[in-house]
N, C-alpha and C. Protein backbone atom coordinates (compact mmCIF):
# COMPACT_ATOMS: atom_id res chain seq x y z
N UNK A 1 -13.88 10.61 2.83
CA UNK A 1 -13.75 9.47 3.71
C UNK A 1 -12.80 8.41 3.15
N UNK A 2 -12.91 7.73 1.62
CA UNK A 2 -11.87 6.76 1.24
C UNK A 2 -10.37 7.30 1.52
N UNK A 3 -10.13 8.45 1.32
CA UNK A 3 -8.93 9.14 2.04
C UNK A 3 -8.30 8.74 2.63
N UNK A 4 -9.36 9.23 4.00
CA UNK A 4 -9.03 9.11 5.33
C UNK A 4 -8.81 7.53 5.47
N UNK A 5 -9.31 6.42 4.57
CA UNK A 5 -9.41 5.45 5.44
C UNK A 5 -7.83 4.98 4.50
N UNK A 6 -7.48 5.46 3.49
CA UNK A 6 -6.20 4.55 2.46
C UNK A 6 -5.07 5.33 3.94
N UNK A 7 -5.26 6.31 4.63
CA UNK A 7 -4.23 7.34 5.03
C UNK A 7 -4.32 6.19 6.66
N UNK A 8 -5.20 5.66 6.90
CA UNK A 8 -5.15 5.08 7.93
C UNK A 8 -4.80 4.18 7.45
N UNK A 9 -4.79 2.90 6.38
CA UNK A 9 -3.94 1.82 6.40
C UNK A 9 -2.52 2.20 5.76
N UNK A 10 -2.42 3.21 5.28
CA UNK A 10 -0.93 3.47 4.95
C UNK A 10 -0.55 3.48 6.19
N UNK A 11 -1.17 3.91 7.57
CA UNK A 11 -0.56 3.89 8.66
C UNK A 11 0.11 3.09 9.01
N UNK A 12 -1.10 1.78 9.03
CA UNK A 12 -1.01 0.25 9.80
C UNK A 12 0.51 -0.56 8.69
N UNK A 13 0.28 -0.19 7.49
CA UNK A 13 1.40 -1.04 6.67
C UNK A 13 3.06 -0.20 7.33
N UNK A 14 3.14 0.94 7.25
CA UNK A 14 4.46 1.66 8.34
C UNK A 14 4.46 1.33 9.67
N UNK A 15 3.47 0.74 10.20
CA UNK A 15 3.66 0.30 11.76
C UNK A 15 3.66 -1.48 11.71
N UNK A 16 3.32 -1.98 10.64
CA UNK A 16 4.06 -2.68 10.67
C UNK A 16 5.23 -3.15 10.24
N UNK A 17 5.43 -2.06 9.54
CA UNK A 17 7.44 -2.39 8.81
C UNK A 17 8.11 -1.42 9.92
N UNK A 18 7.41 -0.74 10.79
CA UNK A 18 8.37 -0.36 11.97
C UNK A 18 9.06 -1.54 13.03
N UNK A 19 7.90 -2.73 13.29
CA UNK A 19 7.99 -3.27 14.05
C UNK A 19 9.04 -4.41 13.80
N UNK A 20 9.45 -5.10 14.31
CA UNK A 20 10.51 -5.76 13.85
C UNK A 20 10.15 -7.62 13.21
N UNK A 21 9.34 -6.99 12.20
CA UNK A 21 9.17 -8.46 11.43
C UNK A 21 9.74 -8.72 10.80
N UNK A 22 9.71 -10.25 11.02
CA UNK A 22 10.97 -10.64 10.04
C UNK A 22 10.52 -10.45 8.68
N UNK A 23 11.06 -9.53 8.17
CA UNK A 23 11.21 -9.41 6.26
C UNK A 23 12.53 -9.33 6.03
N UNK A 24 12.69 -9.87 4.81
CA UNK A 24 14.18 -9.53 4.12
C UNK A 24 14.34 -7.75 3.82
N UNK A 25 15.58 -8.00 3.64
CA UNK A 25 15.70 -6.37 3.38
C UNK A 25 15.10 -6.30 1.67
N UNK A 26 14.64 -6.73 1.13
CA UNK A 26 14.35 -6.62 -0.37
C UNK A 26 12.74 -6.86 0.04
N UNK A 27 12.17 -7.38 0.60
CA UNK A 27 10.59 -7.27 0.87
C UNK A 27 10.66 -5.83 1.72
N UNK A 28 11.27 -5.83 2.69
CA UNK A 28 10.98 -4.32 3.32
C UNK A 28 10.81 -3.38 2.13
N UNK A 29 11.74 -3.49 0.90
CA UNK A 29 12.00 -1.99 0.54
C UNK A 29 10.82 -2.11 -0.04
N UNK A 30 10.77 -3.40 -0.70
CA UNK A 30 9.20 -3.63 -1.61
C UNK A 30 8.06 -2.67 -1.27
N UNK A 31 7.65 -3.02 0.31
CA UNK A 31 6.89 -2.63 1.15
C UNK A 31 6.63 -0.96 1.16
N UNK A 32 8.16 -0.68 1.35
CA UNK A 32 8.61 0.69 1.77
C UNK A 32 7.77 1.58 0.14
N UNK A 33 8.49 1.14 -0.88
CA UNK A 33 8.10 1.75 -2.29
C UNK A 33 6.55 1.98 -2.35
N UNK A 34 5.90 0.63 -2.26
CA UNK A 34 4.60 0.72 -2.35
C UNK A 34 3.75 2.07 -1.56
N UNK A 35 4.15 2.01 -0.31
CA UNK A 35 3.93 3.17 0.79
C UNK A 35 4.09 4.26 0.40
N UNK A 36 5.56 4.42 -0.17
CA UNK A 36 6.19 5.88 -0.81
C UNK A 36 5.21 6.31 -2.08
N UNK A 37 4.73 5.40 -2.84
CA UNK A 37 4.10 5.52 -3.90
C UNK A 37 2.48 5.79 -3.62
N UNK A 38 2.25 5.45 -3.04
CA UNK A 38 0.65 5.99 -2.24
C UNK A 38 0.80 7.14 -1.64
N UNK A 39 1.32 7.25 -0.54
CA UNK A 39 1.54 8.55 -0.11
C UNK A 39 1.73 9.80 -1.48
N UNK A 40 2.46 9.38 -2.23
CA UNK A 40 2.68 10.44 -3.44
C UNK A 40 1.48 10.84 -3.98
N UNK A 41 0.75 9.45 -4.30
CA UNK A 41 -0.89 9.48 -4.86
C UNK A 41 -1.41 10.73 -3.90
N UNK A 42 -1.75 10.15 -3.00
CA UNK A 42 -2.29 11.25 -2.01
C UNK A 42 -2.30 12.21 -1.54
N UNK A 43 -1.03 12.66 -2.02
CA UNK A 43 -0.46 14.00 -2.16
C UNK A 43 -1.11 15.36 -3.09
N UNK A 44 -0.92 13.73 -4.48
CA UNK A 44 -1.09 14.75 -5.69
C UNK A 44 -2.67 14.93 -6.55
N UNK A 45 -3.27 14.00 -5.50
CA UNK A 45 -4.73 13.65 -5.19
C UNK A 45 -5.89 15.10 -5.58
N UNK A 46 -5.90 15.16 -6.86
CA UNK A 46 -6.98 16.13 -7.34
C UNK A 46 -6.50 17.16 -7.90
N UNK A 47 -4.53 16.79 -8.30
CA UNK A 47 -3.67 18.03 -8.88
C UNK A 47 -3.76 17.70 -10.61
N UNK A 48 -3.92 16.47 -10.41
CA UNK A 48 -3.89 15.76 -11.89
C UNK A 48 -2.54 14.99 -12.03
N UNK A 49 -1.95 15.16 -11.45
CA UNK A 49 -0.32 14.84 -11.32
C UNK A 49 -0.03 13.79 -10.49
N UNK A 50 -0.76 12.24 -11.42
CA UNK A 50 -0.90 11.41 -10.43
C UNK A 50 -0.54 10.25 -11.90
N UNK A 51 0.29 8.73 -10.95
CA UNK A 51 0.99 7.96 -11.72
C UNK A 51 -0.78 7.30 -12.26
N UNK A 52 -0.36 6.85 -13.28
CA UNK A 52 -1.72 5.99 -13.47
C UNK A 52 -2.12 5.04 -12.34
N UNK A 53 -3.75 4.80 -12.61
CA UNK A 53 -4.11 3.96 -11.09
C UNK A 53 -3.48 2.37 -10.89
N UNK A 54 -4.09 2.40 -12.69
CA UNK A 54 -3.85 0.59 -12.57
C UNK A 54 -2.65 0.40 -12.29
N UNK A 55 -1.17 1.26 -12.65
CA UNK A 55 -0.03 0.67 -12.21
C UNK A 55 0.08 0.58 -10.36
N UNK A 56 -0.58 1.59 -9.89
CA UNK A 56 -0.44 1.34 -7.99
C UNK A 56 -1.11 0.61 -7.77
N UNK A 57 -2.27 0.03 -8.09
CA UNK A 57 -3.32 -1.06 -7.68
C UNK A 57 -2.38 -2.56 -8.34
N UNK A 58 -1.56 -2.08 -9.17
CA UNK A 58 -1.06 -3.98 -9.99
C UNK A 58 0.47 -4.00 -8.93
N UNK A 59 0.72 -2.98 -8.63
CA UNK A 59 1.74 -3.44 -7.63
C UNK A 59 1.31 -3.62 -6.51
N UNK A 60 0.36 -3.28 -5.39
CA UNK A 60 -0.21 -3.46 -4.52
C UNK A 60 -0.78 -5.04 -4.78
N UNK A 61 -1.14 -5.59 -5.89
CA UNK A 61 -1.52 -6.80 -6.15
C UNK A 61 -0.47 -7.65 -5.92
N UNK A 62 0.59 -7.23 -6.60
CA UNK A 62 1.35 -8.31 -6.76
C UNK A 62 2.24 -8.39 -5.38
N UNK A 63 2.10 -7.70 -4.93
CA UNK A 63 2.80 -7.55 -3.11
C UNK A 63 2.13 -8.53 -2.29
N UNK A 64 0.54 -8.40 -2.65
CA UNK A 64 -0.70 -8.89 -1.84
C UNK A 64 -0.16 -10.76 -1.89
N UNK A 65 -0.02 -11.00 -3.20
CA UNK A 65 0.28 -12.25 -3.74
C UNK A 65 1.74 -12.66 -3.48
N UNK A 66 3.07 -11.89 -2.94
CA UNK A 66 4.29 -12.16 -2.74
C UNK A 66 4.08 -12.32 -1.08
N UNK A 67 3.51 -12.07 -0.32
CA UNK A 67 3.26 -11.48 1.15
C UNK A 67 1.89 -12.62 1.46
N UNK A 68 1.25 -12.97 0.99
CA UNK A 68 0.38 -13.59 1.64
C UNK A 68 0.65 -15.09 2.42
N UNK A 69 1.20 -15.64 1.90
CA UNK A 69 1.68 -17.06 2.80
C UNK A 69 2.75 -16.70 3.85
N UNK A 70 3.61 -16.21 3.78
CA UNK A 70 4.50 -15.53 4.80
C UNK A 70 4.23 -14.69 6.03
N UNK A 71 3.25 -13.54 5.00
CA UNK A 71 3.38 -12.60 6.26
C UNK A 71 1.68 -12.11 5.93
N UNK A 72 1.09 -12.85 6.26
CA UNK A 72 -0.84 -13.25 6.07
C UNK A 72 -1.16 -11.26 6.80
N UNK A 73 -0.71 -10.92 7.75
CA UNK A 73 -0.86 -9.49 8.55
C UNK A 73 -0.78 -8.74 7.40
N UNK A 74 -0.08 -8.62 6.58
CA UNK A 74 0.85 -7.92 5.97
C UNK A 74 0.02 -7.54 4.55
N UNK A 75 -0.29 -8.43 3.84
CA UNK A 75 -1.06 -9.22 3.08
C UNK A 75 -2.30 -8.61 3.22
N UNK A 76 -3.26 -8.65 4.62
CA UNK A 76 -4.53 -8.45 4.86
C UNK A 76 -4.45 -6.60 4.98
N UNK A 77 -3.53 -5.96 5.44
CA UNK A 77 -3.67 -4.73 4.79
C UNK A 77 -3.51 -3.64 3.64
N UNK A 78 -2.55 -5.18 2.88
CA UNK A 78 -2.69 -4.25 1.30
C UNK A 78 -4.02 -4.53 0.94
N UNK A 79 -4.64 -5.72 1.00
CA UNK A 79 -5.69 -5.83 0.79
C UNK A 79 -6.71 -4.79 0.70
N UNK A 80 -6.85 -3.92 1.98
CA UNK A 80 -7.36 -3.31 2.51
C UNK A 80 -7.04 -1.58 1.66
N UNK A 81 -5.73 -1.76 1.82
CA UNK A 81 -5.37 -0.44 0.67
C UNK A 81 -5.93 -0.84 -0.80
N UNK A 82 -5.84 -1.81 -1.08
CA UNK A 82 -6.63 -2.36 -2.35
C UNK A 82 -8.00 -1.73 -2.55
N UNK A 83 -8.67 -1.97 -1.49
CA UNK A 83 -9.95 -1.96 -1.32
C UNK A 83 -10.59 -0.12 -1.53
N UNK A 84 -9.24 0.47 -0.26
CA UNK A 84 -9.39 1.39 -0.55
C UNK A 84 -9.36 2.42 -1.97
N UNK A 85 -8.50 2.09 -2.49
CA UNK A 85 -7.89 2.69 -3.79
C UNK A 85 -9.43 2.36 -4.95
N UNK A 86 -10.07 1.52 -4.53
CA UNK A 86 -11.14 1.31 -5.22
C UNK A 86 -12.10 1.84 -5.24
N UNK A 87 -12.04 1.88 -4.15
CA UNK A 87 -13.11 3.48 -3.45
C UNK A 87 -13.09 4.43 -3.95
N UNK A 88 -11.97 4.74 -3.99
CA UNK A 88 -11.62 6.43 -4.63
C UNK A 88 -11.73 6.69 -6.30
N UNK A 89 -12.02 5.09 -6.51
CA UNK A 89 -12.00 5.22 -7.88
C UNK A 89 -10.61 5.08 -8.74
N UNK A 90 -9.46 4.66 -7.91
CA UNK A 90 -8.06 4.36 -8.70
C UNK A 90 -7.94 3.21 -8.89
């Protein structure tokens, strides 16, 4: 189930960098990496072949904290991937 639910806000964070919010092109990619880098997690999810946790959870932090006065939406679903990743135990 924590899976399913990090695989559903990885959704919501790509639908919202689909949509046309205003981010700079250097927060998008921010955005974009973080995504790319979870998805990888999740990939390699029980191969052993996975980046350490604390480094995806301290960038997901520090996104949470670059994104929150600006783009509060944005913000409230790393959160949420936060939350998730905790779940799973990363």
């Amino acid at each position: 189930m924590p899976i399913h639910q990090l695989q559903s806000q990885l959704d919501e964070l790509r639908n919202q960098l689909a949509q046309d919010t205003p981010l700079t092109e250097e927060e998008r990619e921010a955005l974009h990496e973080i995504a790319q880098r979870i998805e990888i997690r999740l990939a390699n999810e029980g191969s052993g072949d996975t980046e350490p946790g604390d480094s995806l959870v301290d960038g997901v932090n520090l996104a949470v904290e670059r994104f929150e006065v600006s783009h509060p939406t944005t913000a409230i679903t790393l959160r949420n991937i936060i939350q998730s990743l905790a779940n799973m135990g990363i």
